[in-house]
PDB file of N, CA and C in Angstrom:
ATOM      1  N   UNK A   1     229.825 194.226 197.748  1.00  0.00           N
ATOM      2  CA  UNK A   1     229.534 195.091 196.620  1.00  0.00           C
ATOM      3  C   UNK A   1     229.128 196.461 197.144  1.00  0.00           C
ATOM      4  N   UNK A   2     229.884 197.773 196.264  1.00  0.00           N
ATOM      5  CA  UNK A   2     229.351 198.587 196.877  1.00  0.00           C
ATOM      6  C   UNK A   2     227.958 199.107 195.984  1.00  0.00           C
ATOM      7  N   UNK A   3     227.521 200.228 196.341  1.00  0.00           N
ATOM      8  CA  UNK A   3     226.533 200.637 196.215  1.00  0.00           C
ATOM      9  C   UNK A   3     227.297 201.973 195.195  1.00  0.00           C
ATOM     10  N   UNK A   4     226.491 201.966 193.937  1.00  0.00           N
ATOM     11  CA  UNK A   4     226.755 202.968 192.825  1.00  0.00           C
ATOM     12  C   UNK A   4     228.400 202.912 191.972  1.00  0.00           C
ATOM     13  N   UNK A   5     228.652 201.417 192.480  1.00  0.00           N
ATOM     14  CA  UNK A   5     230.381 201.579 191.753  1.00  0.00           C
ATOM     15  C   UNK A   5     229.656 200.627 190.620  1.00  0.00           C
ATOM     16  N   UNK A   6     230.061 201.077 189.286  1.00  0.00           N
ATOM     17  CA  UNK A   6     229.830 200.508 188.164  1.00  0.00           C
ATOM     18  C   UNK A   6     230.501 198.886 188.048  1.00  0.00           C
ATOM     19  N   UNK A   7     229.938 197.699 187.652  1.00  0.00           N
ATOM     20  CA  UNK A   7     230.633 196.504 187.990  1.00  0.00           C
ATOM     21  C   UNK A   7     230.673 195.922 186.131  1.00  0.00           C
ATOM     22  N   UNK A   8     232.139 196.055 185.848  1.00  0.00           N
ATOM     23  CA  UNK A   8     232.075 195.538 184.237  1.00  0.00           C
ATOM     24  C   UNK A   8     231.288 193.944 183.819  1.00  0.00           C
ATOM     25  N   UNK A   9     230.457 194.124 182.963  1.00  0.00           N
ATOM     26  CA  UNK A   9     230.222 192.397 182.945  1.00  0.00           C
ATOM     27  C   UNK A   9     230.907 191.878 181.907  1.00  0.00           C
ATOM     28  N   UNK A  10     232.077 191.927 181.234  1.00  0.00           N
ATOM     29  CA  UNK A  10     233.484 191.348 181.290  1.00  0.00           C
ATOM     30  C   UNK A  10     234.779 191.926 181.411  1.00  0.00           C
ATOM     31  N   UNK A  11     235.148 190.733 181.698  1.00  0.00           N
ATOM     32  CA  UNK A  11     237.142 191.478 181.965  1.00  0.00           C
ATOM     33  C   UNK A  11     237.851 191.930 180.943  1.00  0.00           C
ATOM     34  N   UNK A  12     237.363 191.756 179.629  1.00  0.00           N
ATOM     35  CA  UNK A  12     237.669 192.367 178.729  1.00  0.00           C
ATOM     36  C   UNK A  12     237.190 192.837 177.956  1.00  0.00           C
ATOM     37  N   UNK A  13     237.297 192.875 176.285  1.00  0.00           N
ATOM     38  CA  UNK A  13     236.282 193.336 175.428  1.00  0.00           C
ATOM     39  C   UNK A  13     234.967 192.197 175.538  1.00  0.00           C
ATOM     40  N   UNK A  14     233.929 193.080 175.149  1.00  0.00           N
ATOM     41  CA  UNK A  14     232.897 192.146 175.102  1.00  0.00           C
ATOM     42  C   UNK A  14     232.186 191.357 173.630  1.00  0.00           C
ATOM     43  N   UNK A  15     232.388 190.160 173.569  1.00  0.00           N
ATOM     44  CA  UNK A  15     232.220 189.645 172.263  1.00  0.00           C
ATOM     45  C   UNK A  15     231.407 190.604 171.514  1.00  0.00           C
ATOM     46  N   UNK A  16     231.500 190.817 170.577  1.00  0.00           N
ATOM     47  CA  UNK A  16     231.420 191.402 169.234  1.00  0.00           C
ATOM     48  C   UNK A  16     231.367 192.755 168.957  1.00  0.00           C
ATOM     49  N   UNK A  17     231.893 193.168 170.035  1.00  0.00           N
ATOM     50  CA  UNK A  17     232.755 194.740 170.374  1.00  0.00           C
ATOM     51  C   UNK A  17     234.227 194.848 169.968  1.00  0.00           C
ATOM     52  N   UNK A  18     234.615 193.623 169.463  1.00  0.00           N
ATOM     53  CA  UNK A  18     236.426 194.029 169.221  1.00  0.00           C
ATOM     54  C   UNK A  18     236.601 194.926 168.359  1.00  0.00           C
ATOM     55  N   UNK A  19     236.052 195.384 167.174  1.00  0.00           N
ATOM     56  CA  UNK A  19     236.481 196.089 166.187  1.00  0.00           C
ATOM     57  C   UNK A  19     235.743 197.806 167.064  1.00  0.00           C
ATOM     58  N   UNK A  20     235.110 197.650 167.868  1.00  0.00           N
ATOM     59  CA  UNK A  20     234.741 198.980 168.036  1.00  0.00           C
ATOM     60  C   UNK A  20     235.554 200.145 168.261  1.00  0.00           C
ATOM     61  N   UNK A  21     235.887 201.115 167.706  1.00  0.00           N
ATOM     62  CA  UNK A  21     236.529 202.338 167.874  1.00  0.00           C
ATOM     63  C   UNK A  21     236.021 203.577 168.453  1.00  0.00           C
ATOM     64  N   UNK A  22     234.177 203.898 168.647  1.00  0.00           N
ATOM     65  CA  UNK A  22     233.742 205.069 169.274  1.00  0.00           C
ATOM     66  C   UNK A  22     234.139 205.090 170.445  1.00  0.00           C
ATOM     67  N   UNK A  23     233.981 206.251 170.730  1.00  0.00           N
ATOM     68  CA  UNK A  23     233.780 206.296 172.738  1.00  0.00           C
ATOM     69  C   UNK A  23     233.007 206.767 172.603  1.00  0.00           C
ATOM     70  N   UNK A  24     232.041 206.624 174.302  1.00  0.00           N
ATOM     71  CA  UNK A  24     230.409 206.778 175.229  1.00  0.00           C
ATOM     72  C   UNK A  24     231.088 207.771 175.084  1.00  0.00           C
ATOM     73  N   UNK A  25     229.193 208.569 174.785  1.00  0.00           N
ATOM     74  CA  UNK A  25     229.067 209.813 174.816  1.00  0.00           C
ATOM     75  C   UNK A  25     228.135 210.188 176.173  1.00  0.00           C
ATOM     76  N   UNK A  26     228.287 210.889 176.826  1.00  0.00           N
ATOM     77  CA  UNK A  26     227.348 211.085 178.279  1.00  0.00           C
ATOM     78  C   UNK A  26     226.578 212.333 178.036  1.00  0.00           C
ATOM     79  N   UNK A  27     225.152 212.703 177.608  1.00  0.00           N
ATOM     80  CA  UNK A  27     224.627 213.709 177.353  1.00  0.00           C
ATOM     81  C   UNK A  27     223.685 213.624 178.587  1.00  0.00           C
ATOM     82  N   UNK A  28     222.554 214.967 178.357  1.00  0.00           N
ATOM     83  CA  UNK A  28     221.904 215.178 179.735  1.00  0.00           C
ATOM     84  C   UNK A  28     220.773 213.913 179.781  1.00  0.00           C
ATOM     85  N   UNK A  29     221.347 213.397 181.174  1.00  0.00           N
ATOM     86  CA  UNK A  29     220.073 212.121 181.357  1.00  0.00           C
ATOM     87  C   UNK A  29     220.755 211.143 180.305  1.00  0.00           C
ATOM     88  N   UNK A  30     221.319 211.164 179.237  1.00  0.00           N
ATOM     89  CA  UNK A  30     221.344 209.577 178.393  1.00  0.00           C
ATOM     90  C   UNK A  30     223.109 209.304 178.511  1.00  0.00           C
ATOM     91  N   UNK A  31     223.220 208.607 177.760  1.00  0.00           N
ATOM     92  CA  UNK A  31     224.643 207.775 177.643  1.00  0.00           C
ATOM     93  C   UNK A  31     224.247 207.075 176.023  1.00  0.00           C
ATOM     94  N   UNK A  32     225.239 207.384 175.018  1.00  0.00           N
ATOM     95  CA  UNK A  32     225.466 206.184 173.675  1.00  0.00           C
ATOM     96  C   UNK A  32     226.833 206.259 173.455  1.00  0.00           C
ATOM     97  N   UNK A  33     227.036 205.071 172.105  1.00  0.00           N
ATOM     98  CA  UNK A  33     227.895 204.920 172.075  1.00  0.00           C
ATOM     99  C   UNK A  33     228.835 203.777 173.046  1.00  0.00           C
ATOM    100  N   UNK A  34     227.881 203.144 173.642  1.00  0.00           N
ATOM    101  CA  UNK A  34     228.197 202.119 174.649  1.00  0.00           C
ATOM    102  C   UNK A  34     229.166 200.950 174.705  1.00  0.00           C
ATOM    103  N   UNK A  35     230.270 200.894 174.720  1.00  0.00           N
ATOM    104  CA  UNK A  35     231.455 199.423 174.407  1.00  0.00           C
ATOM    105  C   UNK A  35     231.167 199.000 175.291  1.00  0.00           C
ATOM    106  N   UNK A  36     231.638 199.383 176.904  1.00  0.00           N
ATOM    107  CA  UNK A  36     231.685 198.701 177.842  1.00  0.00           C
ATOM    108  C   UNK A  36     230.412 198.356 178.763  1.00  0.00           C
ATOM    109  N   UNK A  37     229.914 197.297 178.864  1.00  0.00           N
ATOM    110  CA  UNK A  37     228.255 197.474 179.075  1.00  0.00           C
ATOM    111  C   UNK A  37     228.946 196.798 181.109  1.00  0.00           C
ATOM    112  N   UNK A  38     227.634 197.200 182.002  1.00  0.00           N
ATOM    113  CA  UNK A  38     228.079 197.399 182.998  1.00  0.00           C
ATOM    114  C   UNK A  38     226.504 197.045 183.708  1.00  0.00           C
ATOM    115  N   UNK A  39     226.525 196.850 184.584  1.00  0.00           N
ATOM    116  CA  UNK A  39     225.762 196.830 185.887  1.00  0.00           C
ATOM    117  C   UNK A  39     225.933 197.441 187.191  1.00  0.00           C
ATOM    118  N   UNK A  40     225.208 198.636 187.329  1.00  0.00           N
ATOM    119  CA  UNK A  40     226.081 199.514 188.617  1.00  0.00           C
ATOM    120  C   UNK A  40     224.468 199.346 190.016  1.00  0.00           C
ATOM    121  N   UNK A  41     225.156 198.956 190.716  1.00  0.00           N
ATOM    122  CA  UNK A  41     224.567 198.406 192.079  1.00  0.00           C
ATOM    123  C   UNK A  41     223.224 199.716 192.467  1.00  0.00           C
ATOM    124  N   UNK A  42     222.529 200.015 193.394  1.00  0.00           N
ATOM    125  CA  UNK A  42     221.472 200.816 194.155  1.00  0.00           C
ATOM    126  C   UNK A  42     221.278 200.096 194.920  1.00  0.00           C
ATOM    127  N   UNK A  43     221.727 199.744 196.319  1.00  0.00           N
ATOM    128  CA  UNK A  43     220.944 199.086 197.389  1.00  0.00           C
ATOM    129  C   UNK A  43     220.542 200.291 198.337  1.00  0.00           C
ATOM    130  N   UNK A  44     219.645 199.085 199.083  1.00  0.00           N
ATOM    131  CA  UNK A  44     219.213 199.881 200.302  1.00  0.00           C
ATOM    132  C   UNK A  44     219.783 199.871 201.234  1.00  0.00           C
ATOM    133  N   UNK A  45     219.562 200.204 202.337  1.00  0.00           N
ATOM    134  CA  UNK A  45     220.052 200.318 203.746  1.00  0.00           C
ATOM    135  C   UNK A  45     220.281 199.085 204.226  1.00  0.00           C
ATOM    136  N   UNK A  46     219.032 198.366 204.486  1.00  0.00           N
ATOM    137  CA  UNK A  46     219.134 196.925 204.811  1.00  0.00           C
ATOM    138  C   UNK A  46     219.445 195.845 204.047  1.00  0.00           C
ATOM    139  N   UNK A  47     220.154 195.013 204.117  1.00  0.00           N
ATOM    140  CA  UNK A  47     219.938 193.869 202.932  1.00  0.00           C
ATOM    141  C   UNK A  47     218.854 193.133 202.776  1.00  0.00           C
ATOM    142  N   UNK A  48     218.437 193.282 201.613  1.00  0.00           N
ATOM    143  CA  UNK A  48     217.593 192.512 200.692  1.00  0.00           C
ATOM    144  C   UNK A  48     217.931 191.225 200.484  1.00  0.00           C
ATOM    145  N   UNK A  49     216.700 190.088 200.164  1.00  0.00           N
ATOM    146  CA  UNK A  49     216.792 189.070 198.928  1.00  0.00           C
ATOM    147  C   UNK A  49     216.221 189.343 197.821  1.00  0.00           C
ATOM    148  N   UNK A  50     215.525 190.467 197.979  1.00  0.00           N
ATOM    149  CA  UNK A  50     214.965 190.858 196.710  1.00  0.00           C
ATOM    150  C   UNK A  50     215.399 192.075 195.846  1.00  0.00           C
ATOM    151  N   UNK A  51     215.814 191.194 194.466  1.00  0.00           N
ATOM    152  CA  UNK A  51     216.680 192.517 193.105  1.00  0.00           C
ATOM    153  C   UNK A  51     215.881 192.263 192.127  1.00  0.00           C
ATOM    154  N   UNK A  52     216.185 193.453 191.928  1.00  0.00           N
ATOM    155  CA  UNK A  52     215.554 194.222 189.648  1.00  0.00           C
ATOM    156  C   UNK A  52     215.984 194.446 188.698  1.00  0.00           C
ATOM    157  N   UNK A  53     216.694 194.207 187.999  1.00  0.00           N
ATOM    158  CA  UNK A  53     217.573 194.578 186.963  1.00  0.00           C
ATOM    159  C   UNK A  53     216.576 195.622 186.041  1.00  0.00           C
ATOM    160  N   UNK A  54     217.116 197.123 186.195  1.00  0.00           N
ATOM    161  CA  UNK A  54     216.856 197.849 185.941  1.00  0.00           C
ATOM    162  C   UNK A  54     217.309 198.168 184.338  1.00  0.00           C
ATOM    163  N   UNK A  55     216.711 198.132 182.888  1.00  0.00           N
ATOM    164  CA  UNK A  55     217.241 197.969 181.802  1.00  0.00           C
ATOM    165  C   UNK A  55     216.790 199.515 181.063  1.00  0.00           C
ATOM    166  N   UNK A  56     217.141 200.569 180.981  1.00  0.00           N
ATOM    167  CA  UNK A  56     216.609 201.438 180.571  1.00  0.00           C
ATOM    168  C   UNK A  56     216.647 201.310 179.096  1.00  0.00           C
ATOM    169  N   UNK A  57     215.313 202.320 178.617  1.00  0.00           N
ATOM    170  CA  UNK A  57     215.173 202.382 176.939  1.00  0.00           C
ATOM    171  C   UNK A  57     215.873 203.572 176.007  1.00  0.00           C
ATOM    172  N   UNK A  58     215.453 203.535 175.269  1.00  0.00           N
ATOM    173  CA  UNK A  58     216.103 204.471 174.163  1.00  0.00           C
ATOM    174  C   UNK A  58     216.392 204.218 173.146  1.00  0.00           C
ATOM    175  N   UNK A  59     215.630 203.555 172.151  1.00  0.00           N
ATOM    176  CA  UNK A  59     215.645 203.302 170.881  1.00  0.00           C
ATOM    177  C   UNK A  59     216.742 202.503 170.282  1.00  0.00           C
ATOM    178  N   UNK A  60     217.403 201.503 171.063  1.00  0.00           N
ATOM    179  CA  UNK A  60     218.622 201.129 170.642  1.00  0.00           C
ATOM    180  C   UNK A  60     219.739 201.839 170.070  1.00  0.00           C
ATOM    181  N   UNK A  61     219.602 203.296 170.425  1.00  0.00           N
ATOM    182  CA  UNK A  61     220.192 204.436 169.909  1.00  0.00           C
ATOM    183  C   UNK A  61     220.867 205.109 171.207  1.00  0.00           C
ATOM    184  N   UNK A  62     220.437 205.151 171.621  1.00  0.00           N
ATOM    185  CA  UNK A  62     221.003 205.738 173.526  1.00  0.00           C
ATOM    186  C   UNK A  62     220.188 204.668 174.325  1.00  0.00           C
ATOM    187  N   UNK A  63     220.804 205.070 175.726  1.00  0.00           N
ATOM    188  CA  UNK A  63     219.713 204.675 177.114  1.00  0.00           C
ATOM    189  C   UNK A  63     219.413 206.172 177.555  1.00  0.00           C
ATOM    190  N   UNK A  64     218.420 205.930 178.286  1.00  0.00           N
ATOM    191  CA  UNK A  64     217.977 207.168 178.863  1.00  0.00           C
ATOM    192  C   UNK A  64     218.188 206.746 180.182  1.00  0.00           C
ATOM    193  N   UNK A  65     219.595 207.106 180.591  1.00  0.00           N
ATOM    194  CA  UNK A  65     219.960 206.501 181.908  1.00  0.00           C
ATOM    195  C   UNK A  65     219.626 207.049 182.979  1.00  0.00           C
ATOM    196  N   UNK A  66     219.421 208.991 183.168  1.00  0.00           N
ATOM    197  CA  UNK A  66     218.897 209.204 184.523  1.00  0.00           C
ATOM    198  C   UNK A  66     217.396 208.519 184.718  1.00  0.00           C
ATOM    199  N   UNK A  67     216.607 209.312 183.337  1.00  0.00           N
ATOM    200  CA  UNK A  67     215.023 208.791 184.081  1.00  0.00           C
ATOM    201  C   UNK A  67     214.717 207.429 183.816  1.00  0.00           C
ATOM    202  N   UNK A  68     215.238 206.962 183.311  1.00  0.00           N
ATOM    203  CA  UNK A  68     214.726 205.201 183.034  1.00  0.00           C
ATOM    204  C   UNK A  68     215.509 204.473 183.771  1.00  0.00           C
ATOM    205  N   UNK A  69     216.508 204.862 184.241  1.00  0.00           N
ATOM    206  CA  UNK A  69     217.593 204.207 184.823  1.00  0.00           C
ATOM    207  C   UNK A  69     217.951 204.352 186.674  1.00  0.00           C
ATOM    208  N   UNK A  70     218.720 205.021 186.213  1.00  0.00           N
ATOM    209  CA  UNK A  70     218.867 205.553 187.916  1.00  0.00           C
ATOM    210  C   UNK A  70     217.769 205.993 188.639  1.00  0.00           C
ATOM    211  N   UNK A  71     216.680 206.673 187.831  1.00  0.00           N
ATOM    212  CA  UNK A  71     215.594 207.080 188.938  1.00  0.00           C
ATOM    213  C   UNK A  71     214.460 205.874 189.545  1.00  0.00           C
ATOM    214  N   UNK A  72     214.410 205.036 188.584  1.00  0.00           N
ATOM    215  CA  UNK A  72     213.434 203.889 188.829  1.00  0.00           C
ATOM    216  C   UNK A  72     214.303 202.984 190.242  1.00  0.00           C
ATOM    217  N   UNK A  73     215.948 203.121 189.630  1.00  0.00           N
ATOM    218  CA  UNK A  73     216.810 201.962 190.652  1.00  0.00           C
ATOM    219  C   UNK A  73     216.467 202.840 191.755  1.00  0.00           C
ATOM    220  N   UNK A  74     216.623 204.230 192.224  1.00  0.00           N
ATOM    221  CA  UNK A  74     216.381 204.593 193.582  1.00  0.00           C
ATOM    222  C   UNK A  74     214.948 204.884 194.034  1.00  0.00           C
ATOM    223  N   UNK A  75     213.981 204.721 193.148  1.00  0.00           N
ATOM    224  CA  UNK A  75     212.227 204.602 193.705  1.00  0.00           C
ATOM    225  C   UNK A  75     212.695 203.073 193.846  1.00  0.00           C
ATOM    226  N   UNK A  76     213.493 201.326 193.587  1.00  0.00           N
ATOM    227  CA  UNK A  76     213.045 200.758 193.796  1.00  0.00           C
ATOM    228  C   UNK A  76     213.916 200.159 195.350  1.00  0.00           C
ATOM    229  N   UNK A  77     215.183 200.995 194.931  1.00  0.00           N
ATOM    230  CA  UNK A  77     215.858 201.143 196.450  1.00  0.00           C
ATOM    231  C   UNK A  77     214.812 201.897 197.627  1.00  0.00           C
ATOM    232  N   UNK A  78     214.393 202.838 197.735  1.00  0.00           N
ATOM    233  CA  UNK A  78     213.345 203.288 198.753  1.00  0.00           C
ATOM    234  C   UNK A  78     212.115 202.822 199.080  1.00  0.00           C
ATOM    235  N   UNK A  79     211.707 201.671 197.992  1.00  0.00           N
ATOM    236  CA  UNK A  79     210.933 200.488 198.292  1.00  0.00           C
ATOM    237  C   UNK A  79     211.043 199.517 198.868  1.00  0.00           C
ATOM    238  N   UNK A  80     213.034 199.125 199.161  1.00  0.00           N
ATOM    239  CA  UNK A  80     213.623 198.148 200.138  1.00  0.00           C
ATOM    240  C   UNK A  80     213.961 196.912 198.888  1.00  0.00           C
ATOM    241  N   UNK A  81     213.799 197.280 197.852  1.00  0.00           N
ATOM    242  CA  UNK A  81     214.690 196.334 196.707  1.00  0.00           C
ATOM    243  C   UNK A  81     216.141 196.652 196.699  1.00  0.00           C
ATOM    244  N   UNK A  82     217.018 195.816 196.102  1.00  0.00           N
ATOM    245  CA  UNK A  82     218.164 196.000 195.087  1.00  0.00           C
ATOM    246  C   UNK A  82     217.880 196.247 193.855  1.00  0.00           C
ATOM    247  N   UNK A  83     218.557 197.343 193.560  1.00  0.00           N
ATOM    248  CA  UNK A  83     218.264 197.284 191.996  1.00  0.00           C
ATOM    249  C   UNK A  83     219.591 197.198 191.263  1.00  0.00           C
ATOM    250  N   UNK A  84     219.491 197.086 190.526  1.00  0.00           N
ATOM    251  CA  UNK A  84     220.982 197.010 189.510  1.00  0.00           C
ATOM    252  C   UNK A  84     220.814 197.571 188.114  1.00  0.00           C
ATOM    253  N   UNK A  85     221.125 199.152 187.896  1.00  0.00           N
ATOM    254  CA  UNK A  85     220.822 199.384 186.278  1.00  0.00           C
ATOM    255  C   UNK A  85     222.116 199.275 184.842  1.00  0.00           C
ATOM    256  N   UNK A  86     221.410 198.498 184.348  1.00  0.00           N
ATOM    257  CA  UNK A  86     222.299 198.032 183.145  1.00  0.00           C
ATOM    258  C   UNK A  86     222.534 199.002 182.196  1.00  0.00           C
ATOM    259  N   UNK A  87     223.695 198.992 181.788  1.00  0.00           N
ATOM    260  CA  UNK A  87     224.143 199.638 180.992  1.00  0.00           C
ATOM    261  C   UNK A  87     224.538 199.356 179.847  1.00  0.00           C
ATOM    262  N   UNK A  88     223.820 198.687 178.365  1.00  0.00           N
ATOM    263  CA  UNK A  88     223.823 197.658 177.857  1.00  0.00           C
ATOM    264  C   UNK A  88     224.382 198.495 176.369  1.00  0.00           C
ATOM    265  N   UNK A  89     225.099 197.527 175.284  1.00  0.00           N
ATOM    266  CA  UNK A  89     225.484 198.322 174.292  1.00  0.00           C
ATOM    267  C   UNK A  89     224.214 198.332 172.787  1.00  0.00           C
ATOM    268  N   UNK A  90     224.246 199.750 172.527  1.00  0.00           N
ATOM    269  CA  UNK A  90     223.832 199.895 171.611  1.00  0.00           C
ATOM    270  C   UNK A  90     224.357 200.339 170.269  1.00  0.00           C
ATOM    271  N   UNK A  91     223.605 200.857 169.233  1.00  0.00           N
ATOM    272  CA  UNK A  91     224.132 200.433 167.790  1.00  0.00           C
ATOM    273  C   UNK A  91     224.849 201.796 168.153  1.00  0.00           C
ATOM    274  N   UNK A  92     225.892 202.213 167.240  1.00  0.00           N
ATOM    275  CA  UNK A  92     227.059 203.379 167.398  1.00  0.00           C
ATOM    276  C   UNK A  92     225.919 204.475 166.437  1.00  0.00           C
ATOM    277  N   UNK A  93     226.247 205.777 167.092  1.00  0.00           N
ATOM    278  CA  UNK A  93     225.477 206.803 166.650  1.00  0.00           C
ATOM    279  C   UNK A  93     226.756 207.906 166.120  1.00  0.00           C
ATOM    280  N   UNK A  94     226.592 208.703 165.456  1.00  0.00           N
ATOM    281  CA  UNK A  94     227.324 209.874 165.128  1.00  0.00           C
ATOM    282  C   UNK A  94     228.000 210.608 166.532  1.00  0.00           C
ATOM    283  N   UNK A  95     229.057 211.067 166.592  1.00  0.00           N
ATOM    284  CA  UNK A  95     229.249 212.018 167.773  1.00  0.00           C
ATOM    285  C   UNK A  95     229.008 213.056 167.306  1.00  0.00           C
ATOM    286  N   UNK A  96     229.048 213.978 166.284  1.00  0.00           N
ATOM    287  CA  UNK A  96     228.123 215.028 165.897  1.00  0.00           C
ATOM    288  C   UNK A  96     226.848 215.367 166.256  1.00  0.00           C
ATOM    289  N   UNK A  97     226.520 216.191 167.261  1.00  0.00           N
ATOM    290  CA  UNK A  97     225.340 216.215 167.149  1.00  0.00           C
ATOM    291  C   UNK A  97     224.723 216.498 166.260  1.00  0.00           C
ATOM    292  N   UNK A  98     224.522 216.960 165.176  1.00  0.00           N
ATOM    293  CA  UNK A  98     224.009 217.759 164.036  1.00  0.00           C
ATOM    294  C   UNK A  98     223.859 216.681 163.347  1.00  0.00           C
ATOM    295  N   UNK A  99     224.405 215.348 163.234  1.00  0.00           N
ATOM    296  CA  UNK A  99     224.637 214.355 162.150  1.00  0.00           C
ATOM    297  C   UNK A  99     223.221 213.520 163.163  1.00  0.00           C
ATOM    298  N   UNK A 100     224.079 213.330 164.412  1.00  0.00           N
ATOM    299  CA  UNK A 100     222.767 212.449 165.093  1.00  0.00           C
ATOM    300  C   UNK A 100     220.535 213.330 165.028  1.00  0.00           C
ATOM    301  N   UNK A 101     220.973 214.242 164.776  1.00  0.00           N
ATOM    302  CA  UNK A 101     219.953 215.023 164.431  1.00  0.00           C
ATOM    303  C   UNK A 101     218.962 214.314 163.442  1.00  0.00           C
ATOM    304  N   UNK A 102     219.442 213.865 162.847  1.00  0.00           N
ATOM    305  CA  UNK A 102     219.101 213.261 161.326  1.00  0.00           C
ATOM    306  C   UNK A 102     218.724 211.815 161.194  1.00  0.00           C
ATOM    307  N   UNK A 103     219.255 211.182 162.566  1.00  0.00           N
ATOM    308  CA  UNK A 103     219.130 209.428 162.600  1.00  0.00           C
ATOM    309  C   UNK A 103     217.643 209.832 163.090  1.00  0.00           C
ATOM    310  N   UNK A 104     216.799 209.115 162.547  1.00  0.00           N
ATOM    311  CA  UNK A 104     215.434 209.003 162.357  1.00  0.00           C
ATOM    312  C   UNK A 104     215.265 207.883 163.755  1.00  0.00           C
ATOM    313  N   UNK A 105     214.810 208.610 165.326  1.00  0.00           N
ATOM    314  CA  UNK A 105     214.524 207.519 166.135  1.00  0.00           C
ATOM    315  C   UNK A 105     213.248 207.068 166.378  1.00  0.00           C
TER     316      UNK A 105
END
């Protein structure tokens, strides 16, 4: 496994994603709009037996993937863990920003 390649956790659609039509939106630090949910690796130098599944928050509305996500997986990589941050699906938001303005988080 490498280190920072996104790993799909299925080979196809993921149950109760078939009807979904949005696409991920990637804003600064977050990600919504999520179909394809994923687990992307952070190891360390040495191999580990010890991993974290890194789950970042965001109101079931986004993840807040740099600071909840990636930054915790590489404070827990420089601690000599594996981490692994998930990239999990949440409820579909407006791609408008102006509309998402208005979803009460």
């Amino acid at each position: 496994m490498r280190d920072r390649v996104a790993i799909r956790l299925w080979s196809g659609v993921a149950p109760g994603s078939e009807t979904w039509t949005h696409e991920e939106i990637v804003g600064e630090g977050t990600v919504r709009n999520i179909v394809v949910p994923t687990l992307t690796p952070v190891l360390p130098a040495t191999p580990t037996d010890r991993a974290v599944i890194v789950a970042p928050g965001g109101a079931l509305h986004f993840l807040a993937i740099d600071h909840e996500g990636t930054a915790v997986a590489e404070f827990l990589r420089d601690a000599g863990y594996a981490a692994f941050v998930l990239k999990y699906r949440v409820v579909p938001t407006p791609v408008d920003d102006e509309a998402l303005d208005l979803i009460h988080i």
